[in-house]
N, C-alpha and C. Protein backbone atom coordinates (compact mmCIF):
# COMPACT_ATOMS: atom_id res chain seq x y z
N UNK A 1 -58.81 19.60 -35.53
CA UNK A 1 -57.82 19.93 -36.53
C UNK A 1 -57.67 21.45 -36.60
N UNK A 2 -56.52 21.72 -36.74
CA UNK A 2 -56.13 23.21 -37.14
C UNK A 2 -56.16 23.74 -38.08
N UNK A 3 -56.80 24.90 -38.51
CA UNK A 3 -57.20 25.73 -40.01
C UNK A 3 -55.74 26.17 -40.15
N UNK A 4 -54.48 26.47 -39.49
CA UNK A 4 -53.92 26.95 -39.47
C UNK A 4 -53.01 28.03 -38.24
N UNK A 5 -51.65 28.38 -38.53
CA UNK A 5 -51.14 28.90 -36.98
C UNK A 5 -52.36 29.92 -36.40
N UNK A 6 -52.66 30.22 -35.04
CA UNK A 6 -53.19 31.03 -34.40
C UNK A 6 -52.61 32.25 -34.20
N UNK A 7 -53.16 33.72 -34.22
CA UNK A 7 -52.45 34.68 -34.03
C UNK A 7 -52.25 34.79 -32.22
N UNK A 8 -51.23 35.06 -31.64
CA UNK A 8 -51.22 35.38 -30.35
C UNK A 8 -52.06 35.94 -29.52
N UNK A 9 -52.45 35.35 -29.02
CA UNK A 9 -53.53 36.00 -27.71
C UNK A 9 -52.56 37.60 -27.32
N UNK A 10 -53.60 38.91 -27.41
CA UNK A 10 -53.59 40.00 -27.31
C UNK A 10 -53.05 40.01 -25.79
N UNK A 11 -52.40 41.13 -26.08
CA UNK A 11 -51.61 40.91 -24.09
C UNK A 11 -52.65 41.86 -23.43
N UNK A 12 -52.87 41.42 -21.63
CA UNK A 12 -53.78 41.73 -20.93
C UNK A 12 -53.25 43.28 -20.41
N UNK A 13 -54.13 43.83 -20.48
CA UNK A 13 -53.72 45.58 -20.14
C UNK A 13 -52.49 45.25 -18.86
N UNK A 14 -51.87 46.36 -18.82
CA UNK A 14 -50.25 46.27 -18.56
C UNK A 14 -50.98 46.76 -16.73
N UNK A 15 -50.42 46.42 -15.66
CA UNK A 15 -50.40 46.68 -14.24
C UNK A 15 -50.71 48.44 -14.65
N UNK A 16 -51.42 48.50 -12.93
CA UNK A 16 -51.40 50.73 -13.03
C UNK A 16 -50.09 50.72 -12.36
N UNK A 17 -49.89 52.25 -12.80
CA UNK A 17 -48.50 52.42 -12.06
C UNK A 17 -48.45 52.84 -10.67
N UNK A 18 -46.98 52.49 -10.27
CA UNK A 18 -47.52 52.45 -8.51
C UNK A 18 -48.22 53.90 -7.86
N UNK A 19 -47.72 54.83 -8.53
CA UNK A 19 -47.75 56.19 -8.04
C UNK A 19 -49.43 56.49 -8.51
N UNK A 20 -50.12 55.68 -9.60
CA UNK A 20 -51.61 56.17 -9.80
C UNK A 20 -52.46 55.35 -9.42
N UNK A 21 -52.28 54.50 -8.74
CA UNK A 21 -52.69 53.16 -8.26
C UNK A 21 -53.04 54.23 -6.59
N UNK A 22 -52.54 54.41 -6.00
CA UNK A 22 -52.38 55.23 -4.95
C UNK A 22 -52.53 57.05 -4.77
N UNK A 23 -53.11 57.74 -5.62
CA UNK A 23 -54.00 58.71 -5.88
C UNK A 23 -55.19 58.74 -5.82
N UNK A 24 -55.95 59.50 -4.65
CA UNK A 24 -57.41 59.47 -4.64
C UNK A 24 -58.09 60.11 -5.87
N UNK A 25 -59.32 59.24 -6.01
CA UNK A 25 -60.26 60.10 -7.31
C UNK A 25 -60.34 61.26 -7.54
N UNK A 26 -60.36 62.16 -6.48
CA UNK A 26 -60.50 63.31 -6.40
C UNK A 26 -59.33 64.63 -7.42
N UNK A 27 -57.83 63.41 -6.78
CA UNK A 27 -57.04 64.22 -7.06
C UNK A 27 -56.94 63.76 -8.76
N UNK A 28 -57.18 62.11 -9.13
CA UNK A 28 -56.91 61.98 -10.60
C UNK A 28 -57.82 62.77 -11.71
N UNK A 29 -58.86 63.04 -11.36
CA UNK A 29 -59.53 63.93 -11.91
C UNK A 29 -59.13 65.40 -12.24
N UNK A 30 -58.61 65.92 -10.87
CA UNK A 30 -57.98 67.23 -10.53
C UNK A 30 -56.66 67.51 -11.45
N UNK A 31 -56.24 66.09 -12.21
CA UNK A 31 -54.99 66.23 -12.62
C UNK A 31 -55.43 66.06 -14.34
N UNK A 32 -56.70 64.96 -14.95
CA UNK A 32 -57.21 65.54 -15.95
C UNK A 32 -57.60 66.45 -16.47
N UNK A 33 -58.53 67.33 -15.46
CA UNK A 33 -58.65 68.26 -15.75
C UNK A 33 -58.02 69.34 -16.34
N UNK A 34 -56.80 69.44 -15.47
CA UNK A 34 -55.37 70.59 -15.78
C UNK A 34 -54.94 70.06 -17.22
N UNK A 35 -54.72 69.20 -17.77
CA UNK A 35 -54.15 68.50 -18.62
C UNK A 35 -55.23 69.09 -20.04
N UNK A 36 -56.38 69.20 -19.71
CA UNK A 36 -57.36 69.63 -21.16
C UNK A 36 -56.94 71.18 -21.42
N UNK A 37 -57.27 71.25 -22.40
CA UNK A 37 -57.22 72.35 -23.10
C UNK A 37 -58.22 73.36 -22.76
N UNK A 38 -58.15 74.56 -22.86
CA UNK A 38 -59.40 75.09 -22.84
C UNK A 38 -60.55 75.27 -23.42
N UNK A 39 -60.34 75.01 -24.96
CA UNK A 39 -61.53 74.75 -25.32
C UNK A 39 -62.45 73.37 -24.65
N UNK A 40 -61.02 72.58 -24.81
CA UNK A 40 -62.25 71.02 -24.27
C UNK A 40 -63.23 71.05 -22.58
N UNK A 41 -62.20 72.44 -21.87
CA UNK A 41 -63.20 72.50 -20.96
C UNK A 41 -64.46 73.07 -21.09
N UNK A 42 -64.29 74.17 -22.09
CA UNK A 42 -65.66 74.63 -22.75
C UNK A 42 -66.93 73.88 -23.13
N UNK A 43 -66.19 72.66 -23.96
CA UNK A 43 -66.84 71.78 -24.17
C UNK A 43 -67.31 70.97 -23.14
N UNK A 44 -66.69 70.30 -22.36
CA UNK A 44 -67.39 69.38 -21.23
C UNK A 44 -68.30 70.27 -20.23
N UNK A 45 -68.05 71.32 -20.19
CA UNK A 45 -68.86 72.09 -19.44
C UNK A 45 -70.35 72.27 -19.91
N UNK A 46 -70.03 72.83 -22.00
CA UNK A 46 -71.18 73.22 -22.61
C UNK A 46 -72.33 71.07 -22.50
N UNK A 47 -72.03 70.26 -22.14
CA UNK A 47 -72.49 69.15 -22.29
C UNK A 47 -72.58 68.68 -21.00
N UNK A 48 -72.25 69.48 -20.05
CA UNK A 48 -72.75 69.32 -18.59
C UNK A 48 -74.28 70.32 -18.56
N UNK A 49 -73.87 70.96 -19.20
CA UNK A 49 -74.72 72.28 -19.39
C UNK A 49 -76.05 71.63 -19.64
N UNK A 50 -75.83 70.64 -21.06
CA UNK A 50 -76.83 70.55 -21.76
C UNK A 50 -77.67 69.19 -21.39
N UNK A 51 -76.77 68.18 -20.62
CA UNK A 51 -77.36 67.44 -19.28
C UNK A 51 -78.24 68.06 -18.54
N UNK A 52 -78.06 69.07 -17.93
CA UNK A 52 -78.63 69.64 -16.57
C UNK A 52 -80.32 70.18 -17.64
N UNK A 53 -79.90 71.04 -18.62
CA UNK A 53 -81.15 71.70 -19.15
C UNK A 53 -82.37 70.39 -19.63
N UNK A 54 -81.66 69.36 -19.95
CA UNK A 54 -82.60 68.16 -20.70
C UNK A 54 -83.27 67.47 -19.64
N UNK A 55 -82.28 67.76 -18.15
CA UNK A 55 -83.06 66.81 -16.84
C UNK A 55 -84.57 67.96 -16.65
N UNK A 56 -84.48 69.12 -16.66
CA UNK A 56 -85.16 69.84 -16.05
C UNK A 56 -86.41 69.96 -17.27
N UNK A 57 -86.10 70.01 -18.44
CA UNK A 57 -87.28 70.06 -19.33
C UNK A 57 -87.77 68.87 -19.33
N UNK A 58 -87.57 67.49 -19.10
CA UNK A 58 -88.00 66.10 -18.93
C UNK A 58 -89.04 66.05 -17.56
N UNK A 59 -88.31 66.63 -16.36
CA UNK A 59 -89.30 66.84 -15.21
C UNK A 59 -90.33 67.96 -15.46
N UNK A 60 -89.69 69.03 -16.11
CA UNK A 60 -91.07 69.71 -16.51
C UNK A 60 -92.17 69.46 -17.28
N UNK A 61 -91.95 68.64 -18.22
CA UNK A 61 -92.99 68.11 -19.22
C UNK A 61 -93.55 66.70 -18.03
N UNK A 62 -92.94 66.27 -17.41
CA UNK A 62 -94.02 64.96 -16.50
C UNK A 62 -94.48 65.72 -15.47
N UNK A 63 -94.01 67.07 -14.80
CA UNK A 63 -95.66 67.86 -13.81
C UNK A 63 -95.98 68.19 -14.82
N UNK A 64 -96.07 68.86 -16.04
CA UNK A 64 -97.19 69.00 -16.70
C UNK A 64 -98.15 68.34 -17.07
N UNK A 65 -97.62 67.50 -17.14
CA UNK A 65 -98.61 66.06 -17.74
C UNK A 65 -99.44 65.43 -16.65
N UNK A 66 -98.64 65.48 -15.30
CA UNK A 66 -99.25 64.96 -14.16
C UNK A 66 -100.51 65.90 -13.64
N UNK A 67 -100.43 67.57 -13.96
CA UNK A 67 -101.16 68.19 -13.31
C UNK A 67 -102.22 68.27 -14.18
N UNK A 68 -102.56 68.21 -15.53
CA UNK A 68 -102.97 67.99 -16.67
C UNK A 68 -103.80 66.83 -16.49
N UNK A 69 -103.42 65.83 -16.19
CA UNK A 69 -104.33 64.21 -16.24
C UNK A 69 -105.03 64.81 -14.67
N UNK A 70 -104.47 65.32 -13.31
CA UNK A 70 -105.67 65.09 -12.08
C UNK A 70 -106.73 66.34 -12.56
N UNK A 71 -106.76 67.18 -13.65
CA UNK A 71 -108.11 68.23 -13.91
C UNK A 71 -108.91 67.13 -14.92
């Protein structure tokens, strides 16, 4: 039994378009990029930044720890 009408099934994301469908990664990126602002490149940069510093203090604290436990 039915509680009542159903709302329409949500429509399925629309086809890519032909022209971005056929752009290598390289270049769709190349074309986001241009498109940000400059601060937001500031930003993705300052959080690339802060990726790279968190990988290197994470490996530095496990040789420490490693050279630490063989004394």
């Amino acid at each position: 039994m039915a509680d009542g009408p159903r709302s329409p099934e949500p429509p399925s994301d629309p086809p890519p378009e032909d022209g971005a469908e056929r752009k290598p990664l390289r270049r769709r990126v190349t074309d986001a990029w241009n498109k940000l602002a400059p601060a937001s490149k500031t930003g993705v940069i300052g959080v690339a930044a802060a990726v790279v510093a968190g990988v290197i203090v994470v490996a530095h604290a496990r040789a420490t720890a490693a050279a630490t436990d063989d004394e």
